[in-house]
N, C-alpha and C. Protein backbone atom coordinates (compact mmCIF):
# COMPACT_ATOMS: atom_id res chain seq x y z
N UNK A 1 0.79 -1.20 0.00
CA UNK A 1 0.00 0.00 0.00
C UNK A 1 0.84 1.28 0.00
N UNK A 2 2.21 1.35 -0.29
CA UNK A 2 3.18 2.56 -0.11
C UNK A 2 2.05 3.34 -1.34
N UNK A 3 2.31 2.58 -2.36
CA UNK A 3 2.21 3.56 -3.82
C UNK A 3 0.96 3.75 -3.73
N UNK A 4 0.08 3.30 -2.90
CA UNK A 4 -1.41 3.89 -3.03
C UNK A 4 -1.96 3.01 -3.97
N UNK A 5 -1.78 2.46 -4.83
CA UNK A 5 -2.61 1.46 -6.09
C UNK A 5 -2.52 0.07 -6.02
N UNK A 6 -3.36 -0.50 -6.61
CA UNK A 6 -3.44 -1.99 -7.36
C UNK A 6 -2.94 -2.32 -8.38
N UNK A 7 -2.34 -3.47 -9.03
CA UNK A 7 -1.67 -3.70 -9.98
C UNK A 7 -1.90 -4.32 -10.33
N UNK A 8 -1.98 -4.60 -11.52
CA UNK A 8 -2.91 -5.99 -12.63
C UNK A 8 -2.21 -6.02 -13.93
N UNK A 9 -1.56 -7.45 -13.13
CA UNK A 9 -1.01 -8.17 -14.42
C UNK A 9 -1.83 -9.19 -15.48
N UNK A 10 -1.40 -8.48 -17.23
CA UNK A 10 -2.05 -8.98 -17.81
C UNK A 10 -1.14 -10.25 -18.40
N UNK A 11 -2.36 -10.88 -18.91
CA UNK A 11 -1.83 -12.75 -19.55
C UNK A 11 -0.26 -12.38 -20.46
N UNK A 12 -0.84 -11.39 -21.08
CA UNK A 12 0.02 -10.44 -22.56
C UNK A 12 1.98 -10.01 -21.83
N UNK A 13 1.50 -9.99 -20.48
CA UNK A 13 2.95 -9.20 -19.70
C UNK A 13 3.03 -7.66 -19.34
N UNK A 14 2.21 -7.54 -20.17
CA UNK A 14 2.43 -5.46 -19.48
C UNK A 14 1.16 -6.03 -18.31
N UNK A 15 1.55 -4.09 -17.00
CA UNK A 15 1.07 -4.26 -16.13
C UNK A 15 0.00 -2.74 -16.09
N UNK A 16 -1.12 -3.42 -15.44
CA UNK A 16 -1.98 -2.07 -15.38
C UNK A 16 -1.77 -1.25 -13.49
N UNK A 17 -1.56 -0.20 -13.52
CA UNK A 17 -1.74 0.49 -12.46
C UNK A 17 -3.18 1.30 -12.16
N UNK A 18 -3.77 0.73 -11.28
CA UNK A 18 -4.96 1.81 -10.84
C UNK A 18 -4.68 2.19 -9.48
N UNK A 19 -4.98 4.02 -9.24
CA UNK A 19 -4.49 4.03 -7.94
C UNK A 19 -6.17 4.39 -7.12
N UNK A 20 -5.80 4.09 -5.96
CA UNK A 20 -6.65 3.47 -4.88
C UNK A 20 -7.23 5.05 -4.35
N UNK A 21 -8.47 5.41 -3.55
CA UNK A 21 -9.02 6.41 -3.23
C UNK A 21 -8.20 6.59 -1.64
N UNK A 22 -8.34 7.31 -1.02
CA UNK A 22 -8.12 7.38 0.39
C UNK A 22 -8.77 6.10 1.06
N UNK A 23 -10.31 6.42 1.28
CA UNK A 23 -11.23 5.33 1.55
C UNK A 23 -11.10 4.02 1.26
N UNK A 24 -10.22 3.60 0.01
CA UNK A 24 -10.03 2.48 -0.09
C UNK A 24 -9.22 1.95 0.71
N UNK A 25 -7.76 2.70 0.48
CA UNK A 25 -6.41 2.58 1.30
C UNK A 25 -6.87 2.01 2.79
N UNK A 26 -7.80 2.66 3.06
CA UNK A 26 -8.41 2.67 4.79
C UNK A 26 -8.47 1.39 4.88
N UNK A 27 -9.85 1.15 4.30
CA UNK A 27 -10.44 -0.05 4.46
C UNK A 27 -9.86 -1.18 4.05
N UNK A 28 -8.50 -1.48 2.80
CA UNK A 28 -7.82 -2.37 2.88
C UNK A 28 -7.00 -2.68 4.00
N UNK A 29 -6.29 -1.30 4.88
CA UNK A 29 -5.63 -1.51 6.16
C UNK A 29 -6.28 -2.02 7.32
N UNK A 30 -7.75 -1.42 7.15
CA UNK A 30 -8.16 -2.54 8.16
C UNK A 30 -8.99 -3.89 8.12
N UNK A 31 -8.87 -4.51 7.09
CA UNK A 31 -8.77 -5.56 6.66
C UNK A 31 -7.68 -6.33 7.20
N UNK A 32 -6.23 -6.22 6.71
CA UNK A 32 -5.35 -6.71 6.63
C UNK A 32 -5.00 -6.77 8.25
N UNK A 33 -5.02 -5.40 9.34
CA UNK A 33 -5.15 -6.03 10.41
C UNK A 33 -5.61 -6.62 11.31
N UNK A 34 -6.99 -6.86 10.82
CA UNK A 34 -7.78 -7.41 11.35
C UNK A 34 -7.08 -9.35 11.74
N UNK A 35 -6.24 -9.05 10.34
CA UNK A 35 -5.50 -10.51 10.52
C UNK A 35 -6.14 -11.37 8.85
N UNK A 36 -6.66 -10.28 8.23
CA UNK A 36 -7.58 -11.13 6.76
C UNK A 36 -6.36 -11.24 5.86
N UNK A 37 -6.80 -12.14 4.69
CA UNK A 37 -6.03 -12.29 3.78
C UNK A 37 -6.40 -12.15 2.48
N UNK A 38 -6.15 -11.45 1.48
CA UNK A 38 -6.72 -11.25 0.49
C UNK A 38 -6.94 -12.38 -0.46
N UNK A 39 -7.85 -13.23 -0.60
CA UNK A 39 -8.00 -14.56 -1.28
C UNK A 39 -8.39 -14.32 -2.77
N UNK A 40 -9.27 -13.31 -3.16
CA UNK A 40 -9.47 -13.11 -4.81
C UNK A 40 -9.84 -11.57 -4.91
N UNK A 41 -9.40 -11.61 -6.11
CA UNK A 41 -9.49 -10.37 -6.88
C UNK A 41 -9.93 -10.31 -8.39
N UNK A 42 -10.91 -9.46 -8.37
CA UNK A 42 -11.57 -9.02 -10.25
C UNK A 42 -11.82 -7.79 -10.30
N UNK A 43 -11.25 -7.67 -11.97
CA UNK A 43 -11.64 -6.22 -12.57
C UNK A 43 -12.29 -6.64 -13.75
N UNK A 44 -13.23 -6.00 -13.30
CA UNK A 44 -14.25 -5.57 -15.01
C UNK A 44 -14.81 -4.46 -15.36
N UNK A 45 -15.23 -4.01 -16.57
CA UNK A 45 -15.39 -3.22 -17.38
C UNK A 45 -16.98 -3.36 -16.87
N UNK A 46 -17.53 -2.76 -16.50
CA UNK A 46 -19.83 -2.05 -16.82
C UNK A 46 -19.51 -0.86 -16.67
N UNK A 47 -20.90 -0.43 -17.15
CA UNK A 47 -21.75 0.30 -16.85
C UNK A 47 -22.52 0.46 -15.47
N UNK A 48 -22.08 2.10 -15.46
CA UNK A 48 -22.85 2.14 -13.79
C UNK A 48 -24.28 2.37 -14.38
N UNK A 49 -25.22 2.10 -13.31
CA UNK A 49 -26.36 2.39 -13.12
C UNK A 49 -27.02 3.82 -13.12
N UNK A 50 -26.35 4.55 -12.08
CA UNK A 50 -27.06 6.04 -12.42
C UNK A 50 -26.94 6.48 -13.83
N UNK A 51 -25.42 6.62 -14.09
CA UNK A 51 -25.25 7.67 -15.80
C UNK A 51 -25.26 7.02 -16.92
N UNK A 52 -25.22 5.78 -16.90
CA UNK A 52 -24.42 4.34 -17.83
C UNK A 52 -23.21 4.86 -18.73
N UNK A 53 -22.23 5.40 -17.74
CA UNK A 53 -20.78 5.97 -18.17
C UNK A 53 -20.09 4.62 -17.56
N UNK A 54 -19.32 4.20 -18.95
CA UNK A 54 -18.42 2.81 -18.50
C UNK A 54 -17.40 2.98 -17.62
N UNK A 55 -17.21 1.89 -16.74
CA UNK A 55 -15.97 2.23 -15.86
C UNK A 55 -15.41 0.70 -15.40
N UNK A 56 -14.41 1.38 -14.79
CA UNK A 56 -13.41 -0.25 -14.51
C UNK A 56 -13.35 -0.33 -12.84
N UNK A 57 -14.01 -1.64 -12.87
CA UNK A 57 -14.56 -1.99 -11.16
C UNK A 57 -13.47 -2.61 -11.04
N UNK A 58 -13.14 -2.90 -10.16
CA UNK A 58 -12.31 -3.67 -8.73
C UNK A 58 -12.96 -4.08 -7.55
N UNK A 59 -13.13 -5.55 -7.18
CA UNK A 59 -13.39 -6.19 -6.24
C UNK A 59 -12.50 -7.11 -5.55
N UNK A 60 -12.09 -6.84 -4.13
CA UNK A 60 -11.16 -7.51 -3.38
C UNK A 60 -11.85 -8.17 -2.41
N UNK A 61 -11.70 -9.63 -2.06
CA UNK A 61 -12.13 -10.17 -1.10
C UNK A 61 -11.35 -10.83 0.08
N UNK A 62 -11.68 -10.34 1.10
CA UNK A 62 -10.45 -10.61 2.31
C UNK A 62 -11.42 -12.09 3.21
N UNK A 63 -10.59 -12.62 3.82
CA UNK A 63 -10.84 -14.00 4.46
C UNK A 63 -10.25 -14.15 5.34
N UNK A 64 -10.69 -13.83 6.83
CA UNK A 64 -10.18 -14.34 8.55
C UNK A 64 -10.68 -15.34 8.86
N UNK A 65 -9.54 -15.72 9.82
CA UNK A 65 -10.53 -17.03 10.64
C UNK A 65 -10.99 -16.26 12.00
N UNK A 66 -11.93 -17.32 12.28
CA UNK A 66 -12.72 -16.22 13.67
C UNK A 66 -12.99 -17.61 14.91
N UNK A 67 -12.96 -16.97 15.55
CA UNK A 67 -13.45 -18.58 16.71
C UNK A 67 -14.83 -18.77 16.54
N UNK A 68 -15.74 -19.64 17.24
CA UNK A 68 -17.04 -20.40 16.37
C UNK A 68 -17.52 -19.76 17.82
N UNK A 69 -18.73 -18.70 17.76
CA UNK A 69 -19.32 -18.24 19.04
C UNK A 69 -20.61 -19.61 19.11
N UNK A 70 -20.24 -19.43 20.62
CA UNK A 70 -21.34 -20.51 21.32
C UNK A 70 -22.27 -19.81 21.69
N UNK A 71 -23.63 -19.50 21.83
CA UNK A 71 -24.76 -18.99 22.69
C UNK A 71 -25.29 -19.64 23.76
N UNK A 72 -25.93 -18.78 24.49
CA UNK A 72 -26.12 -19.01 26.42
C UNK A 72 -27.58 -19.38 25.76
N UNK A 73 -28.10 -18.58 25.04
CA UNK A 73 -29.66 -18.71 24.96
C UNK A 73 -30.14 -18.25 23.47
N UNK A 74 -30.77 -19.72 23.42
CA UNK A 74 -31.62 -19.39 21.52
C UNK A 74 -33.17 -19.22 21.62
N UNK A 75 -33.59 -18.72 20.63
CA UNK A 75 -35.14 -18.49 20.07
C UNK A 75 -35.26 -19.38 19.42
N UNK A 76 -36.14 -20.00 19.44
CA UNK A 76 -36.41 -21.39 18.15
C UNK A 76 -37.93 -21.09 17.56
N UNK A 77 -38.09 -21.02 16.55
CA UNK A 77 -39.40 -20.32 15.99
C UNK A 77 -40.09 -21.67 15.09
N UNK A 78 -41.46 -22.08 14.61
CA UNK A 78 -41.69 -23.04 14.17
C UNK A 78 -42.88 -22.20 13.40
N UNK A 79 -42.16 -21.94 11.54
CA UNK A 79 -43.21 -21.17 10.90
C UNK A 79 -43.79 -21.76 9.83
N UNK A 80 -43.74 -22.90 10.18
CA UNK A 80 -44.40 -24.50 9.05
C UNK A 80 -45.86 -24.25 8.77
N UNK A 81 -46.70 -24.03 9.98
CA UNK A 81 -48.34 -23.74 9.90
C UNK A 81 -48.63 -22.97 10.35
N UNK A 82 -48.48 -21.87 9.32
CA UNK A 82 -48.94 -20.46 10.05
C UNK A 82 -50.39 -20.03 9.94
N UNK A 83 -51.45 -21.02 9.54
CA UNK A 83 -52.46 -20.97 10.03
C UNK A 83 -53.14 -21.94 11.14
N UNK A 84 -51.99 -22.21 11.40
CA UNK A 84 -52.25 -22.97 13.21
C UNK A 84 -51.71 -22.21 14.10
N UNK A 85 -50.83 -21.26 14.07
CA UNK A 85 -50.42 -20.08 14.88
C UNK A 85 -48.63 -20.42 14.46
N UNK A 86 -48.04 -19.46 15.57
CA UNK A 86 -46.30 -19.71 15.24
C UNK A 86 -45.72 -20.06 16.76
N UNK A 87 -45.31 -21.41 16.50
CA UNK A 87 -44.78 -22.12 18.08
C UNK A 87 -43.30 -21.40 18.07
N UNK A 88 -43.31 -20.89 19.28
CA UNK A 88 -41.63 -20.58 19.58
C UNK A 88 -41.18 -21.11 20.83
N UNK A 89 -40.07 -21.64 20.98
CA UNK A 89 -39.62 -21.73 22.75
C UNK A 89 -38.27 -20.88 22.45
N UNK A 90 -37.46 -20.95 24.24
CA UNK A 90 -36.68 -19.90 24.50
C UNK A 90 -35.93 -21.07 25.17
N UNK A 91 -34.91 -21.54 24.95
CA UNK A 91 -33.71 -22.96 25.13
C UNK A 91 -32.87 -22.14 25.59
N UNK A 92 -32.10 -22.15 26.84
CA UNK A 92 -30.86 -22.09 27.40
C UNK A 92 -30.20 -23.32 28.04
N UNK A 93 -29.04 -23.49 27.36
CA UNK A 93 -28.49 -24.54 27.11
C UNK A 93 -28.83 -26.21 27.35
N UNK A 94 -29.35 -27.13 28.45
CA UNK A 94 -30.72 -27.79 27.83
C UNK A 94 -31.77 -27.93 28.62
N UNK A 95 -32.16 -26.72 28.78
CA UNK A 95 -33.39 -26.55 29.51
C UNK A 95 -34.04 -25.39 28.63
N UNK A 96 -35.46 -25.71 28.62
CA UNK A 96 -36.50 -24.75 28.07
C UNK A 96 -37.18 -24.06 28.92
N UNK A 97 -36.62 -22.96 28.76
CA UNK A 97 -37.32 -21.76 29.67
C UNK A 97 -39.08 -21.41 29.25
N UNK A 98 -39.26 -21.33 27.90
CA UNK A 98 -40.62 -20.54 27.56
C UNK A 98 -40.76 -21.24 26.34
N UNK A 99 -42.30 -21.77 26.56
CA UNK A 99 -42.75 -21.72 25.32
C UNK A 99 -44.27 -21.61 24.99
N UNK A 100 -44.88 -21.47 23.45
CA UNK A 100 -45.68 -20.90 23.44
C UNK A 100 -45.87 -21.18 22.47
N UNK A 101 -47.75 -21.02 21.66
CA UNK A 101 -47.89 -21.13 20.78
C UNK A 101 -48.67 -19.46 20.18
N UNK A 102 -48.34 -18.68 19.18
CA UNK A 102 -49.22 -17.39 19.31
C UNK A 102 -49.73 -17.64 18.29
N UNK A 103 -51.13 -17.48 18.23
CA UNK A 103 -52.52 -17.39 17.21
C UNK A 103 -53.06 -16.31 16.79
N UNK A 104 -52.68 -16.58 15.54
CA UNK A 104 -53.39 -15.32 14.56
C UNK A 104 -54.94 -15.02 14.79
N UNK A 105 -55.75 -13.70 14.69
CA UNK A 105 -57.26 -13.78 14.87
C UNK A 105 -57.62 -13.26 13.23
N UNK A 106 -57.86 -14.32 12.89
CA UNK A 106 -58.61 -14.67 11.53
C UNK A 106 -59.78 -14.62 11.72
């Protein structure tokens, strides 16, 4: 990130330089310390939507590992027959605190 840009090498051997906004710069830095790794990258040629003035996109996708969160307490919702009402209970870890069935007035 010294030079501020992205670099894209083509199949052919020459290299394209595009340089990066402030905002980008940012948000790649905190990406990268977050501990991510940049796994893929594409540039293509559209049309934007508001003006349909062509332009050359760039998409970077970053990939962390994260620890697997456990929960103290789930909602469990049952929306199979929702003209029999919607069963929910309230499970903390294996005991069921609440449950219930709520009925629509049809």
């Amino acid at each position: 990130m010294p030079r501020r840009e992205v670099r894209i090498r083509k199949w052919g051997g020459n290299t394209i330089a595009l340089p990066l906004s402030e905002n980008a710069v940012r948000w790649i830095t905190e990406r990268v310390k977050e501990g991510a790794r940049l796994i893929f990258a594409m540039a293509w040629v559209g049309r934007s939507r508001r003006n349909h003035a062509v332009a050359l996109h760039v998409a970077l996708v970053f990939r962390r590992e994260v620890a697997q969160m456990t929960p103290k307490r789930l909602l469990v919702l049952d929306l199979n027959a929702l003209h029999n009402g919607v069963a929910y209970a309230v499970v903390e870890e294996k005991r069921v605190l609440e449950r219930s069935v709520l009925r629509p007035h049809i």
